[in-house]
Protein backbone atom coordinates (compact mmCIF):
# COMPACT_ATOMS: atom_id res chain seq x y z
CA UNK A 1 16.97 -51.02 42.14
CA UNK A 2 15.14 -49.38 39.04
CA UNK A 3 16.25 -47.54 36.71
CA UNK A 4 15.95 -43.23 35.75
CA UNK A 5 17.77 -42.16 32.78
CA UNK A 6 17.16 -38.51 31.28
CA UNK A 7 19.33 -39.62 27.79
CA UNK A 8 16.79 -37.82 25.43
CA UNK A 9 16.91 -34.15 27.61
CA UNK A 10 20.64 -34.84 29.37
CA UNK A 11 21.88 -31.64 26.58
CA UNK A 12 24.67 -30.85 28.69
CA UNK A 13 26.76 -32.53 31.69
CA UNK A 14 24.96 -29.45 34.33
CA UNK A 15 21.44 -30.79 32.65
CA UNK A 16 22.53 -34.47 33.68
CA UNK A 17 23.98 -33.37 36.90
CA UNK A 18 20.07 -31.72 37.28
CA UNK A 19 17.91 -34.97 36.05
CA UNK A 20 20.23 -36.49 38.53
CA UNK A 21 19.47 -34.62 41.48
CA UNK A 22 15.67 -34.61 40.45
CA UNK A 23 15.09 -38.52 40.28
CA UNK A 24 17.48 -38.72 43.49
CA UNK A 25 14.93 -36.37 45.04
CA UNK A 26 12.00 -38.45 43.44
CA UNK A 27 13.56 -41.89 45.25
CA UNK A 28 13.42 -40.34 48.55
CA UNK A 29 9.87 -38.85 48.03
CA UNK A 30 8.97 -41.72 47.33
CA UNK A 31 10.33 -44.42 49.05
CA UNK A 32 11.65 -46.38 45.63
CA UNK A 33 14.90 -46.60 45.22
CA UNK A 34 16.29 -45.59 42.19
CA UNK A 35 19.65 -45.38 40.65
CA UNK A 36 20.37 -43.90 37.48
CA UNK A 37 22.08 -45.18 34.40
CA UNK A 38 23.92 -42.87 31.80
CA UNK A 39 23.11 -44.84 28.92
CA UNK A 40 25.14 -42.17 26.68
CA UNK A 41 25.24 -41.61 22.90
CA UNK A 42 26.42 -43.73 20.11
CA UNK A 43 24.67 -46.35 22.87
CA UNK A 44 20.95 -47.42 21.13
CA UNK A 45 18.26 -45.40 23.00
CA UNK A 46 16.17 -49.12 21.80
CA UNK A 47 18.55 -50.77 24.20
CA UNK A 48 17.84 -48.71 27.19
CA UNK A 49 14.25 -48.65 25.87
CA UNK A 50 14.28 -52.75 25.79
CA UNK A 51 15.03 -53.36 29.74
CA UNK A 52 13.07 -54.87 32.36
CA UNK A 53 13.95 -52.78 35.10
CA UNK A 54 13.11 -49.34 33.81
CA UNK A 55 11.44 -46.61 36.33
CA UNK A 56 11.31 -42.83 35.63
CA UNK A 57 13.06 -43.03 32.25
CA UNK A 58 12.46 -41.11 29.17
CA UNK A 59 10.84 -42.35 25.87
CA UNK A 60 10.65 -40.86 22.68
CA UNK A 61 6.74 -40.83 22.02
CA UNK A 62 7.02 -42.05 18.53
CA UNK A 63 8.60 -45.73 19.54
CA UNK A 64 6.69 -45.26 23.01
CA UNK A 65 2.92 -45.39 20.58
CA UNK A 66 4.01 -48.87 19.01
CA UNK A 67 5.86 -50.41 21.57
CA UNK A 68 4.20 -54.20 22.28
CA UNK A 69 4.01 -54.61 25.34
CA UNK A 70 3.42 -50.72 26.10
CA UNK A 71 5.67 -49.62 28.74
CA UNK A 72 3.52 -47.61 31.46
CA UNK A 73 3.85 -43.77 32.01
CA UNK A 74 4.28 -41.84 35.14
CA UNK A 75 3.97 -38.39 33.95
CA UNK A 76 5.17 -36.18 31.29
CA UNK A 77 7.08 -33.15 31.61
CA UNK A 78 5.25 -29.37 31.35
CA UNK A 79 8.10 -27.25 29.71
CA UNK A 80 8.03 -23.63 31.37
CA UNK A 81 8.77 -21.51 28.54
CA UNK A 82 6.07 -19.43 27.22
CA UNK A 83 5.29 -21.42 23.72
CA UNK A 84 4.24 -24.59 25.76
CA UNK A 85 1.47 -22.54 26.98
CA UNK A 86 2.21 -25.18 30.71
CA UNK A 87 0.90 -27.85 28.58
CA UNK A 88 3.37 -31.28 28.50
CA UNK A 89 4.48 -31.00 24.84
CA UNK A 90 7.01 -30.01 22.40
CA UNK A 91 7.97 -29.37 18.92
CA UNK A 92 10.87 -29.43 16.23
CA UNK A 93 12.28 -26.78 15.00
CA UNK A 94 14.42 -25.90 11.99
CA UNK A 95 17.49 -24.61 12.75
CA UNK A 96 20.35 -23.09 10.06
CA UNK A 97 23.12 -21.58 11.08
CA UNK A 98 22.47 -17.72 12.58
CA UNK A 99 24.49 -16.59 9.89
CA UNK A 100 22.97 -18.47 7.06
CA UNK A 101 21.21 -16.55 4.00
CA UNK A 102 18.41 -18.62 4.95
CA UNK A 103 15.04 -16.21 6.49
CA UNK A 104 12.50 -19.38 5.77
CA UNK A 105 11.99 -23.03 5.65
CA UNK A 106 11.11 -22.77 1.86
CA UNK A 107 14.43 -20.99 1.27
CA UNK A 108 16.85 -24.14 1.95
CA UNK A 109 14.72 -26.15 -0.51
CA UNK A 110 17.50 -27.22 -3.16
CA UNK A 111 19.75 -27.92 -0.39
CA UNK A 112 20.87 -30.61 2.50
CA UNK A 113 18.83 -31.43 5.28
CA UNK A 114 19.54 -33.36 8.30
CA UNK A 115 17.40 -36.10 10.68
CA UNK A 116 18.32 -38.15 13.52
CA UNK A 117 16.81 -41.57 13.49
CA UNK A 118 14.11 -42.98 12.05
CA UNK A 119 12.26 -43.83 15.52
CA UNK A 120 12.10 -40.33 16.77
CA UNK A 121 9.92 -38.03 16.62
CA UNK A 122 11.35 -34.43 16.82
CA UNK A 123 14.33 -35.66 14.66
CA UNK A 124 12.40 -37.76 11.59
CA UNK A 125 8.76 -38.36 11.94
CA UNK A 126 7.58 -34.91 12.58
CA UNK A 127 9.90 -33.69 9.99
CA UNK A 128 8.82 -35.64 7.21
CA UNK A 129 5.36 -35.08 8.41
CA UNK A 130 5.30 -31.02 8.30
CA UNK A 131 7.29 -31.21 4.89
CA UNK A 132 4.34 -33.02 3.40
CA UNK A 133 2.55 -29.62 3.10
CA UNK A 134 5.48 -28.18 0.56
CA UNK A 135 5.55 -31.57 -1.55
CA UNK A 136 3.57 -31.95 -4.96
CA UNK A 137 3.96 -35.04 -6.03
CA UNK A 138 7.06 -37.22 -6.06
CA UNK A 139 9.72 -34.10 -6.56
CA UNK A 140 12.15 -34.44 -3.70
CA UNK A 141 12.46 -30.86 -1.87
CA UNK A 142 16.02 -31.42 -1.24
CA UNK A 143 19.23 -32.70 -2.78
CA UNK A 144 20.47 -34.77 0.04
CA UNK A 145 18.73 -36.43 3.03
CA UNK A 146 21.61 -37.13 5.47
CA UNK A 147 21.24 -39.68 8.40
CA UNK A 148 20.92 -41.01 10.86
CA UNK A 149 22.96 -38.38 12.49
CA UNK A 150 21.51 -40.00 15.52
CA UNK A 151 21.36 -37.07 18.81
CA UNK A 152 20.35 -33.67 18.62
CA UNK A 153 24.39 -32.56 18.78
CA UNK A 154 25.22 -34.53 15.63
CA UNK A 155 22.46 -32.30 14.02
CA UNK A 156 23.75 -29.01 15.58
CA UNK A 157 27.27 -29.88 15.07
CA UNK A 158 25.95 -30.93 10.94
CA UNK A 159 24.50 -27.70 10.71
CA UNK A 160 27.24 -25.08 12.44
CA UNK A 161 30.35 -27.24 10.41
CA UNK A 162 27.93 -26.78 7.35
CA UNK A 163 27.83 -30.11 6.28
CA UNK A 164 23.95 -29.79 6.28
CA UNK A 165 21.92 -26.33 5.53
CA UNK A 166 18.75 -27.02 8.18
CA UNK A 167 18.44 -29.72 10.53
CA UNK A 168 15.59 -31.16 13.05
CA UNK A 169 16.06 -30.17 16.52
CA UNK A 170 13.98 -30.73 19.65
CA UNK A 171 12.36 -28.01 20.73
CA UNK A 172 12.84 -28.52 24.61
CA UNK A 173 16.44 -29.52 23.89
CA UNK A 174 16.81 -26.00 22.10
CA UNK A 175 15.61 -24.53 25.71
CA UNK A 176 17.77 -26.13 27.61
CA UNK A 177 20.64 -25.36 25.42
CA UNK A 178 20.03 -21.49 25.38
CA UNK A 179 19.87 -21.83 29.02
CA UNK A 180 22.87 -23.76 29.81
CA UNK A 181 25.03 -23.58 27.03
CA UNK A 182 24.32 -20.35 24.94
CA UNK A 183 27.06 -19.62 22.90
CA UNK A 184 26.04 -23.35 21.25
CA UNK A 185 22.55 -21.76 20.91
CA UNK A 186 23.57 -18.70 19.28
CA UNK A 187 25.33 -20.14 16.17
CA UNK A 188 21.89 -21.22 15.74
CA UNK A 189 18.83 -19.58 14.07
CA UNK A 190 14.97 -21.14 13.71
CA UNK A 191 13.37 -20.63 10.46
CA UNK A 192 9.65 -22.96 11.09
CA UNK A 193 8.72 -24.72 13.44
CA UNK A 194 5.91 -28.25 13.49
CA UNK A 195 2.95 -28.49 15.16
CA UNK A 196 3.11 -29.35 19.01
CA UNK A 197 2.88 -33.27 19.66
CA UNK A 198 2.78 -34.87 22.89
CA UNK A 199 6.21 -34.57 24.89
CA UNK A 200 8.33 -37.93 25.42
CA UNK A 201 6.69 -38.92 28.47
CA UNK A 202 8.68 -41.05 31.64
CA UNK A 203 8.00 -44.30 31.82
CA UNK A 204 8.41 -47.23 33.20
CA UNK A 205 9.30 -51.31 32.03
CA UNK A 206 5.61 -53.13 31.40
CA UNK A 207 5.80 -55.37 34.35
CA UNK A 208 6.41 -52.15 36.91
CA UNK A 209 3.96 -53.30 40.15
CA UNK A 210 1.50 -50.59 40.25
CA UNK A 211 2.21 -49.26 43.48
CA UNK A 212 5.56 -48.22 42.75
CA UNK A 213 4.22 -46.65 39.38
CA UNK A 214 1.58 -44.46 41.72
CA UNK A 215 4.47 -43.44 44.14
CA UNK A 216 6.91 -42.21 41.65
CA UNK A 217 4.24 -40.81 40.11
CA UNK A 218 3.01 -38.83 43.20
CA UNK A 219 6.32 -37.67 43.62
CA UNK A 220 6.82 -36.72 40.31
CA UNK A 221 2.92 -34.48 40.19
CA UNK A 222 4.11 -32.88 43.54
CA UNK A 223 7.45 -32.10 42.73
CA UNK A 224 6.86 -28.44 41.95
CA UNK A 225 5.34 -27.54 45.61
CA UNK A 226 8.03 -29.14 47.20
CA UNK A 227 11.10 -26.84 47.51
CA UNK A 228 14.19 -28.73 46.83
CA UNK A 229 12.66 -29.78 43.51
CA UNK A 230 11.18 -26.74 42.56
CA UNK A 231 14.58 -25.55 42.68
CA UNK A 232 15.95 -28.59 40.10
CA UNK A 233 12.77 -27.79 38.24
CA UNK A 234 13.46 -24.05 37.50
CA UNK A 235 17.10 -24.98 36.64
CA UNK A 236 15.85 -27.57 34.04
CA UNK A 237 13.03 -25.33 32.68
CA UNK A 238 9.96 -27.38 33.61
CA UNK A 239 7.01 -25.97 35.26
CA UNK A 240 6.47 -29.66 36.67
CA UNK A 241 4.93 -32.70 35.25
CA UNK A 242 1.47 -33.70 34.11
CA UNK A 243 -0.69 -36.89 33.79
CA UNK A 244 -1.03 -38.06 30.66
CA UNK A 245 -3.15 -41.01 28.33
CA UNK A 246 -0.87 -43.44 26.18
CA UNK A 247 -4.01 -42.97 23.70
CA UNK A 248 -2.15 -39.45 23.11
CA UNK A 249 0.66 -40.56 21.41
CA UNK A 250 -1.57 -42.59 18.82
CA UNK A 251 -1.60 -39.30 16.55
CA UNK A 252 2.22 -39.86 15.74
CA UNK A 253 1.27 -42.95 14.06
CA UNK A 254 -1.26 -41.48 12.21
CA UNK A 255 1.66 -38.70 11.36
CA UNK A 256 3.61 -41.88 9.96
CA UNK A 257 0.50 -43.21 8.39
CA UNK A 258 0.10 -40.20 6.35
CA UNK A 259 3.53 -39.68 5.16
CA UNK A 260 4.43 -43.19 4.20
CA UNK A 261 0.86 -43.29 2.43
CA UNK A 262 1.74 -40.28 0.48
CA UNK A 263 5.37 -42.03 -0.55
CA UNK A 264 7.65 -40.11 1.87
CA UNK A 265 9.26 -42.97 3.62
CA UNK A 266 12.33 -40.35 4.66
CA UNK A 267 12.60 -36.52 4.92
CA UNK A 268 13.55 -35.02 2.03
């Protein structure tokens, strides 16, 4: 048996149930069989990340660029709303709460802000990376950097019980949250929002045999015109999956390159 876990996008216990279903669906279509392992918060993501038996599991693209050995990709997810323009990447956007004074990015300046870890992407490296363009010199833009908060609910729940003013926050995970748990959504407002960056992709452990890497990823490219997953597809907003180059994910090195050259080892 291999391994599918969908940690990173898993926002809610329905979104689970649905990355469940899919990868059950993507075993059959297949032929591989897969089982799939929770692997849930405070466990490391580097843990699940570090196995030798991994198959359709998410990566954060930041770790996934330096890994050594590089795992190998199947595909990477095409978000279906409209910002993603059905191209397989992402974002991170800065959330207050909805009822914050706060109309801007500049505006919470002064102030706390959150991050997750200092492997991901959405939650540190692109953060530190856009704030670059409001720094001159070595004056900190905020009072407190506060982390590692570690998932993408420790940030929401920092920001709604006000214990930070803005946080990082995945812009697929916001998606799936407004679509399956809104009334978390809506104590949420987003004042900027990065640059889009290569989505985690699914991959799979180095020493995969290739022929199992083609099948899932067959399944996984034909998912969409195949009813029973188009289904699990709409439900998890995805338009489908896409092939993609581990080359792309180079950039968010450079994005680290840049920022620790310029003296910003951590957001703030």
């Amino acid at each position: 048996m291999l391994v599918a876990n969908a940690r990173m996008y898993a926002v809610t216990p329905q979104v689970r149930d649905a990355w469940r279903a899919l990868f059950d669906w993507v075993s059959r279509y297949s032929g591989i069989p897969l089982v799939y392992v929770d692997h849930a918060a405070p466990a490391p993501l580097e843990e699940l990340w570090s196995r030798h038996d991994l198959a359709a599991t998410f990566m954060c693209g930041f770790p996934f660029a330096s890994a050594a050995p590089k795992p190998l990709i199947l595909a990477a997810p095409v978000p279906s709303p409209p910002r993603y323009r059905r191209q397989p990447v992402y974002c991170t956007d800065f959330v207050v709460r909805a009822d914050s004074k706060y109309r801007s990015l500049s505006d919470t300046f002064g102030g706390r802000i959150g991050w997750t870890v200092s492997h991901s992407q959405s939650g540190f490296n692109a953060v530190r990376h856009h704030l670059l363009r409001y720094r001159h010199g070595s004056k900190r833009l905020f009072t407190q950097s506060i982390g590692p908060l570690v998932t993408p609910r420790k940030v929401i729940e920092a920001v709604v019980d006000r214990v930070i003013d803005i946080g990082p926050l995945d812009s697929y995970v916001r998606d799936l949250l407004e679509r399956h748990e809104p009334a978390t959504e809506a104590k949420l407002r987003n004042v900027e929002s990065t640059a889009m960056t290569p989505i985690p992709p699914l991959i799979a452990s180095p020493s995969t045999p290739l022929d199992t890497i083609e099948r899932l990823r067959h399944a996984l490219l034909a998912s969409p015109n195949e009813p029973e997953a188009a289904a699990i597809l709409d439900d998890l907003l995805l338009s489908g999956f896409a092939l993609v180059d581990a080359a792309d994910y180079d950039r968010l090195l450079s994005q680290a390159r840049e920022t620790e050259t310029a003296g910003y080892p951590v957001p703030g």
